[in-house]
Protein backbone atom coordinates (compact mmCIF):
# COMPACT_ATOMS: atom_id res chain seq x y z
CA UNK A 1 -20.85 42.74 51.89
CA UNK A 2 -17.60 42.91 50.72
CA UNK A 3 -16.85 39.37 51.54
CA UNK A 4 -19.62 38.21 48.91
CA UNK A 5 -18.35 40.50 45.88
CA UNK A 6 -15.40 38.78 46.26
CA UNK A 7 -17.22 35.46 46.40
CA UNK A 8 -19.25 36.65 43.22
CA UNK A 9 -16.29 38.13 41.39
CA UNK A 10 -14.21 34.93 41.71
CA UNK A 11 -17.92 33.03 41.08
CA UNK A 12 -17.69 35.16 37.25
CA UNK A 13 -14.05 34.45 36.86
CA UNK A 14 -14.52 30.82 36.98
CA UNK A 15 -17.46 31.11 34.56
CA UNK A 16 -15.52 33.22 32.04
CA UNK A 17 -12.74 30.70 32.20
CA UNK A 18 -15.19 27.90 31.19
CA UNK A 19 -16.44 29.96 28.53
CA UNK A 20 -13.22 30.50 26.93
CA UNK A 21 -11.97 27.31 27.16
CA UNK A 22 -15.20 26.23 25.69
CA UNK A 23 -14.76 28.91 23.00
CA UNK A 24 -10.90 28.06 22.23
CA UNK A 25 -11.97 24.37 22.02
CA UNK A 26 -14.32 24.62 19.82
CA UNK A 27 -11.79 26.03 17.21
CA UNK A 28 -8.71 23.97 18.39
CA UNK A 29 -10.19 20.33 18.70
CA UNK A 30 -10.98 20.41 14.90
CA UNK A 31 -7.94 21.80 13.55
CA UNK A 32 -6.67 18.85 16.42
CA UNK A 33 -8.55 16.26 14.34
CA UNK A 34 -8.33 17.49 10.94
CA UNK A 35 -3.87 17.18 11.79
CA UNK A 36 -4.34 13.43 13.11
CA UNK A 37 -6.33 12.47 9.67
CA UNK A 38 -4.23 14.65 7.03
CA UNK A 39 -1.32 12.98 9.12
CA UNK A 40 -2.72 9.57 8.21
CA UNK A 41 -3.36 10.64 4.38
CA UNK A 42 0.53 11.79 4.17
CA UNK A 43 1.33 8.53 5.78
CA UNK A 44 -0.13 6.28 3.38
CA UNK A 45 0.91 8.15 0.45
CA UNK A 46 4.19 7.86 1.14
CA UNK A 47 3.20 4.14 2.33
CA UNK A 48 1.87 2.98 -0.66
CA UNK A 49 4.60 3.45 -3.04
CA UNK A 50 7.15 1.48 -0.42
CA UNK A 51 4.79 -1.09 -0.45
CA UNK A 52 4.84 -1.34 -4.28
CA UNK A 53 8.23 -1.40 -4.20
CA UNK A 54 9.45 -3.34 -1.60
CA UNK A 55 7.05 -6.46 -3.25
CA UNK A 56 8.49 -5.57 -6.92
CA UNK A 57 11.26 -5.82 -6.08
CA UNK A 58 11.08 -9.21 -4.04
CA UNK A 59 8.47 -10.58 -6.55
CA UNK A 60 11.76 -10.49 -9.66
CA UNK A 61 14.00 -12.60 -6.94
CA UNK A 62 10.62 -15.09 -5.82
CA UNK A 63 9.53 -17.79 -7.31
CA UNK A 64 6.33 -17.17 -9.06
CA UNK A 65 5.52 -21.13 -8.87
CA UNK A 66 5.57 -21.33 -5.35
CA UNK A 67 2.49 -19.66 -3.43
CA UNK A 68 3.73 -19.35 0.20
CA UNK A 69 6.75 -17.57 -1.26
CA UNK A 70 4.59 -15.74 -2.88
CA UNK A 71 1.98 -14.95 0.40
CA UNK A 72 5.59 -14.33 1.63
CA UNK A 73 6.83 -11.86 -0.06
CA UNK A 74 2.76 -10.21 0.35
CA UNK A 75 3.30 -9.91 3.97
CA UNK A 76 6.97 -8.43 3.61
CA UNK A 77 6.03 -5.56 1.31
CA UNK A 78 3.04 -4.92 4.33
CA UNK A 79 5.72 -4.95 6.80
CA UNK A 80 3.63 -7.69 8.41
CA UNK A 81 3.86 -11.26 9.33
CA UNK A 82 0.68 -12.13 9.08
CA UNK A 83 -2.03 -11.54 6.45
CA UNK A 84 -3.17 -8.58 8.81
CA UNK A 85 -3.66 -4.83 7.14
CA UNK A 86 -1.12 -1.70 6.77
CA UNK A 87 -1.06 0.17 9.79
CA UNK A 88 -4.02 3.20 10.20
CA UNK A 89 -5.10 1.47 6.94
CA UNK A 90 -7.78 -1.26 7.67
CA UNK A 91 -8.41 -1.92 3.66
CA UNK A 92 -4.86 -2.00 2.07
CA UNK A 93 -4.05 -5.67 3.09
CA UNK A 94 -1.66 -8.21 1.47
CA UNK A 95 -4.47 -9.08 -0.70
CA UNK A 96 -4.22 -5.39 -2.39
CA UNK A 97 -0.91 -6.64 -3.69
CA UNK A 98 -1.52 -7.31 -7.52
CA UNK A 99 1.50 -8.36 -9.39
CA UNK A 100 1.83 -8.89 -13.14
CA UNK A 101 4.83 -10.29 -14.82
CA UNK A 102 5.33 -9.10 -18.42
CA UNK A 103 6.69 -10.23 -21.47
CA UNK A 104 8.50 -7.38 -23.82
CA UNK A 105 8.12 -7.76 -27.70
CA UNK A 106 10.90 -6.76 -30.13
CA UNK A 107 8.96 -3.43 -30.72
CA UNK A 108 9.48 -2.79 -26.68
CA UNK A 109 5.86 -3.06 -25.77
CA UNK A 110 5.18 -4.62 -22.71
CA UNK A 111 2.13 -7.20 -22.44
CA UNK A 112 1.19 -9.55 -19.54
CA UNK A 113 2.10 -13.40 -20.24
CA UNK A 114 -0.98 -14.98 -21.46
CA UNK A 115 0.94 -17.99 -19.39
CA UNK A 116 2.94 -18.33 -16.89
CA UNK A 117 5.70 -20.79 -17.02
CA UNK A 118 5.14 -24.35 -14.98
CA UNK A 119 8.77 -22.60 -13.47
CA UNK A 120 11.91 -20.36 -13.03
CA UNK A 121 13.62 -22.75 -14.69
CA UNK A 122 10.85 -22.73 -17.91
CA UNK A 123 11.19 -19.01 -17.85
CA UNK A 124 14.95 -19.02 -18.20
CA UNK A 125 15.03 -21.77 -21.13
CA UNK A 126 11.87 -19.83 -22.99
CA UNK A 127 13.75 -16.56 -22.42
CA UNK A 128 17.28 -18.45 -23.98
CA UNK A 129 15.04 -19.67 -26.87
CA UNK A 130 13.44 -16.11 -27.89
CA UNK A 131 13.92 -13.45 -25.41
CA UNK A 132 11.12 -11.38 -27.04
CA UNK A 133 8.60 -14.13 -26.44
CA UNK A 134 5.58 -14.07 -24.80
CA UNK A 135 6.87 -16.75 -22.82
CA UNK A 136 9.39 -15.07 -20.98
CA UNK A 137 8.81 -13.12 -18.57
CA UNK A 138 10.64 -9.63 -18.71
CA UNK A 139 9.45 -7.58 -16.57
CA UNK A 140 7.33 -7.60 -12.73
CA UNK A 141 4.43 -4.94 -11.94
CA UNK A 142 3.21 -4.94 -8.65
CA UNK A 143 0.11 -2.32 -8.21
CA UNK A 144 -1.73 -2.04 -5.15
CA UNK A 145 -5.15 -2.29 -5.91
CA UNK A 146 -8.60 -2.29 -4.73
CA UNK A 147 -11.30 -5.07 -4.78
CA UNK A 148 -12.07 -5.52 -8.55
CA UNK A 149 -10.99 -6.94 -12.00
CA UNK A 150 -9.53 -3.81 -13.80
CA UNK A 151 -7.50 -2.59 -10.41
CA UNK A 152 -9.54 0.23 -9.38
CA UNK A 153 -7.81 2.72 -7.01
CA UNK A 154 -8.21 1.91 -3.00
CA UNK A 155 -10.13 3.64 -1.63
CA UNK A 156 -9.55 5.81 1.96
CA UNK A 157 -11.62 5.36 4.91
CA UNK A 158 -11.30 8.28 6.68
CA UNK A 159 -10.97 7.69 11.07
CA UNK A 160 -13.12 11.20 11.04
CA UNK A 161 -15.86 11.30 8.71
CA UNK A 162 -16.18 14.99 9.55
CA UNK A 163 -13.26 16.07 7.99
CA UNK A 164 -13.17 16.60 4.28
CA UNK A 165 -9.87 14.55 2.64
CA UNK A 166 -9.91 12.99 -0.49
CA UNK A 167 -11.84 9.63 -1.06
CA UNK A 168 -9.57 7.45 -2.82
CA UNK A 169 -5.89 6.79 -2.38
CA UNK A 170 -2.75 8.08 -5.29
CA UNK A 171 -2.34 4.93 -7.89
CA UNK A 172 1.02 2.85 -6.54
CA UNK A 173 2.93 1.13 -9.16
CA UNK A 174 6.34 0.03 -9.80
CA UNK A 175 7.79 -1.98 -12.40
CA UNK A 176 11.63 -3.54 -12.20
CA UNK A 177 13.23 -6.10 -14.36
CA UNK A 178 12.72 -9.37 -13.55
CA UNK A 179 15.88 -11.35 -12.19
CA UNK A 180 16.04 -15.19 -11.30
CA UNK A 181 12.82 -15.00 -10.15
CA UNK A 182 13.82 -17.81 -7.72
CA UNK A 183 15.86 -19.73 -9.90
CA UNK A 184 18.64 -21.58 -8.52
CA UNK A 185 21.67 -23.01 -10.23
CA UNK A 186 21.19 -26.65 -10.39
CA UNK A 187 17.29 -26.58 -9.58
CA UNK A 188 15.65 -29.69 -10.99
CA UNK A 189 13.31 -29.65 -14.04
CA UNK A 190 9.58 -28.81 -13.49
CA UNK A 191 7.14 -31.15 -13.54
């Protein structure tokens, strides 16, 4: 007799150890997965304004005229070297990567070119002839962007659709001065 309580007693322990481990995960596993996604939401918000930056301030140093410079200088800002996405973010790509370049009136308002020059070397002679033109470019803005004309917000794909995190990403923008914009001393004419 006694040999079977023990039996059943250890028989119940094992049982109440499932249960509570059963209990304890049902509470644990989603504050587990709701850590991993809010992790990934911190992560690209501090991302996306790197990646804004890091391709503003390459695009006022690239040549505008030259598109694998400019695919380039996409992939850099990703920290990629292919045209692959951001890392735990399948939809911000290099092709997210809108950049404007700017002309500034005399009044200081800032307008994109309705042009761009054929070249650097355009840019710098229209910007010698009237540096308030709008055919000099003053100014780069690089936004990251989602697919559309008007540059809606991206939008986040959650890994977990059970957990509740916002559904589009913070606005990224940055806007430098623009610098030689790949001009080289020397560089011949443009065509």
């Amino acid at each position: 007799m006694r040999r079977s309580a023990v039996a059943t007693k250890a028989w119940f322990a094992r049982g109440n150890t499932s249960i509570e481990f059963g209990l304890v995960c049902m509470v644990f596993m989603p504050l587990l997965f709701a850590l991993f996604e809010y992790g990934r939401l911190l992560f690209l918000w501090n991302m996306l304004p790197q990646v804004s930056q890091r391709a503003a301030r390459a695009a006022a140093i690239t040549d505008f005229s030259d598109p694998a410079a400019m695919q380039a200088l996409r992939r850099a800002a990703m920290f990629r070297t292919d045209d692959g996405a951001l890392p735990l973010a399948p939809n911000v790509s290099s092709a997210s990567i809108r950049i404007d370049y700017l002309w500034q009136n005399s009044a200081g308002v800032l307008a994109p070119l309705p042009l761009l020059p054929a070249c650097p070397l355009a840019n710098r002679v229209n910007c010698a002839r009237d540096p308030h033109g709008p055919s000099c470019i003053s100014f780069v803005r690089v936004s990251l962007c989602g697919s559309g004309a008007a540059c809606p917000a991206l939008d986040y794909e959650p890994l977990l659709p059970l957990v509740p995190v916002p559904h589009v990403l913070p606005s990224a923008s940055t806007l430098v001065a623009a610098e030689s914009l790949g001009y080289v001393p020397g560089q011949a004419p443009c065509p």
